[in-house]
Protein backbone atom coordinates (compact mmCIF):
# COMPACT_ATOMS: atom_id res chain seq x y z
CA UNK A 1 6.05 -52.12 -3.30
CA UNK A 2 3.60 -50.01 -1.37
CA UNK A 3 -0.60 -51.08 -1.14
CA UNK A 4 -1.05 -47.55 0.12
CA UNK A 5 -3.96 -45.92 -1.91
CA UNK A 6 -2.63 -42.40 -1.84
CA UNK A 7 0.54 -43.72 -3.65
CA UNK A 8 0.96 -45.06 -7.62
CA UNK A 9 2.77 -47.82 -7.53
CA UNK A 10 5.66 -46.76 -10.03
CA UNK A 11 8.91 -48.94 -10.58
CA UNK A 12 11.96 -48.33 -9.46
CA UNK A 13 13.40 -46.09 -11.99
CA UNK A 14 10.19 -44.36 -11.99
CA UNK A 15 10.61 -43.49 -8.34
CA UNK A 16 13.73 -42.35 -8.76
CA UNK A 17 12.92 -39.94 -10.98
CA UNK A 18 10.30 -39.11 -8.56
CA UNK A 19 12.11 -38.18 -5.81
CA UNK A 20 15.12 -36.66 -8.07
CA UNK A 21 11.91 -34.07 -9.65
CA UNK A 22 11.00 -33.54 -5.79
CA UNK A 23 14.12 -32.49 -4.48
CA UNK A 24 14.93 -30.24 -7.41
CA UNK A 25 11.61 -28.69 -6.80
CA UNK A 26 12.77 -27.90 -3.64
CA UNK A 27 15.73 -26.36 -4.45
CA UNK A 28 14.10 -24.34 -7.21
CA UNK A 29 11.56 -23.14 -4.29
CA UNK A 30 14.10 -22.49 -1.55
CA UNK A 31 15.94 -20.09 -4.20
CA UNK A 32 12.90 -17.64 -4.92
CA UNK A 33 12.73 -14.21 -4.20
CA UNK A 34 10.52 -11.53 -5.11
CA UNK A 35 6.90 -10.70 -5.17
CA UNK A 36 3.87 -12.59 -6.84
CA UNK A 37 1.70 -10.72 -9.03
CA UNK A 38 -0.89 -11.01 -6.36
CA UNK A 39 1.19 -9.11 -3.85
CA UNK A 40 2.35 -6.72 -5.91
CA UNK A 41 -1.51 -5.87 -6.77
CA UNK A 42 -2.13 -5.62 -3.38
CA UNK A 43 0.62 -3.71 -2.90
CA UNK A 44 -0.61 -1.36 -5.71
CA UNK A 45 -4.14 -1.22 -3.91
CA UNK A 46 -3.03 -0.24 -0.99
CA UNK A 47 -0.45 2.67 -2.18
CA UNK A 48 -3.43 3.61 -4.46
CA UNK A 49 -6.00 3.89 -1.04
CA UNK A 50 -3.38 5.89 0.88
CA UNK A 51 -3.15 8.43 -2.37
CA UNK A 52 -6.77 8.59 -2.19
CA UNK A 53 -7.07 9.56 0.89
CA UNK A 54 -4.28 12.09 0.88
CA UNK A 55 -5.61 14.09 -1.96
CA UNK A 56 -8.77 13.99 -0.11
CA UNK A 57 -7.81 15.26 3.30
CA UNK A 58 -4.73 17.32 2.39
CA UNK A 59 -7.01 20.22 0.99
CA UNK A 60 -8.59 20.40 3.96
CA UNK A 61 -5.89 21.01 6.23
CA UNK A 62 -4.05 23.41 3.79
CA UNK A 63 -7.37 25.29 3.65
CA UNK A 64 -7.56 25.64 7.95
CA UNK A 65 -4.02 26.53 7.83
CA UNK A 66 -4.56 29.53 5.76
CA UNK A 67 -8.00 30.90 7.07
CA UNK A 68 -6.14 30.44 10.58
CA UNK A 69 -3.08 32.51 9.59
CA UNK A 70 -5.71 34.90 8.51
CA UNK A 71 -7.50 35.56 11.32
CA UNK A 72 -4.41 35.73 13.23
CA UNK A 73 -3.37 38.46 11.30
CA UNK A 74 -6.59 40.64 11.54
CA UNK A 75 -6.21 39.93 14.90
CA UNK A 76 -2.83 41.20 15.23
CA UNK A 77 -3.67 44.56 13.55
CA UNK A 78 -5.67 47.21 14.80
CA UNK A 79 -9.06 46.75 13.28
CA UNK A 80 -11.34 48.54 15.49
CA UNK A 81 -11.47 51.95 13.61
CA UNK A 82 -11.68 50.19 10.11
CA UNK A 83 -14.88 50.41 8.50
CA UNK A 84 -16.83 47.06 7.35
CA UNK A 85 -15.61 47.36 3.80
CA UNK A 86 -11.58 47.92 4.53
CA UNK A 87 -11.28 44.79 6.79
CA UNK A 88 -13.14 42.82 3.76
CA UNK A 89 -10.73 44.21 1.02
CA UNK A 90 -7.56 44.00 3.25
């Protein structure tokens, strides 16, 4: 028997057992797969923070795009003889 205080002193069957209960733990841990709930609510968090941000900047550059394409086109036409009020309504 062991005098080591970290250890119960247990009887033979008892250790047995002990070490039978340890190795299938083991096993049981080797086989799993798969997420915890933690990391898939991290995972959640994070998909949620890149959403975010998408709706938030994608606006923006849809917005440029468009008052880009529109200057390019009253620059591409011949403005100079329209009045004030035709380029504004074109």
């Amino acid at each position: 028997m062991r005098s080591d205080w970290r250890w119960h002193q247990v009887g033979e069957q008892g250790d047995t057992k002990m070490r039978r209960f340890t190795l299938m733990k083991r096993q049981a841990n080797g086989r799993q797969r798969g997420m915890s709930v933690i990391g898939l609510l991290l995972l959640l968090v994070l998909i949620g923070a890149v959403a975010l941000v998408a709706m938030r900047v994608i606006p923006m550059y849809v917005q440029y795009y468009s008052i880009k394409s529109t200057i390019e086109s009253v620059r591409k036409e011949s403005v100079g003889d329209m009045a004030k009020e035709e380029i504004q309504r074109a």
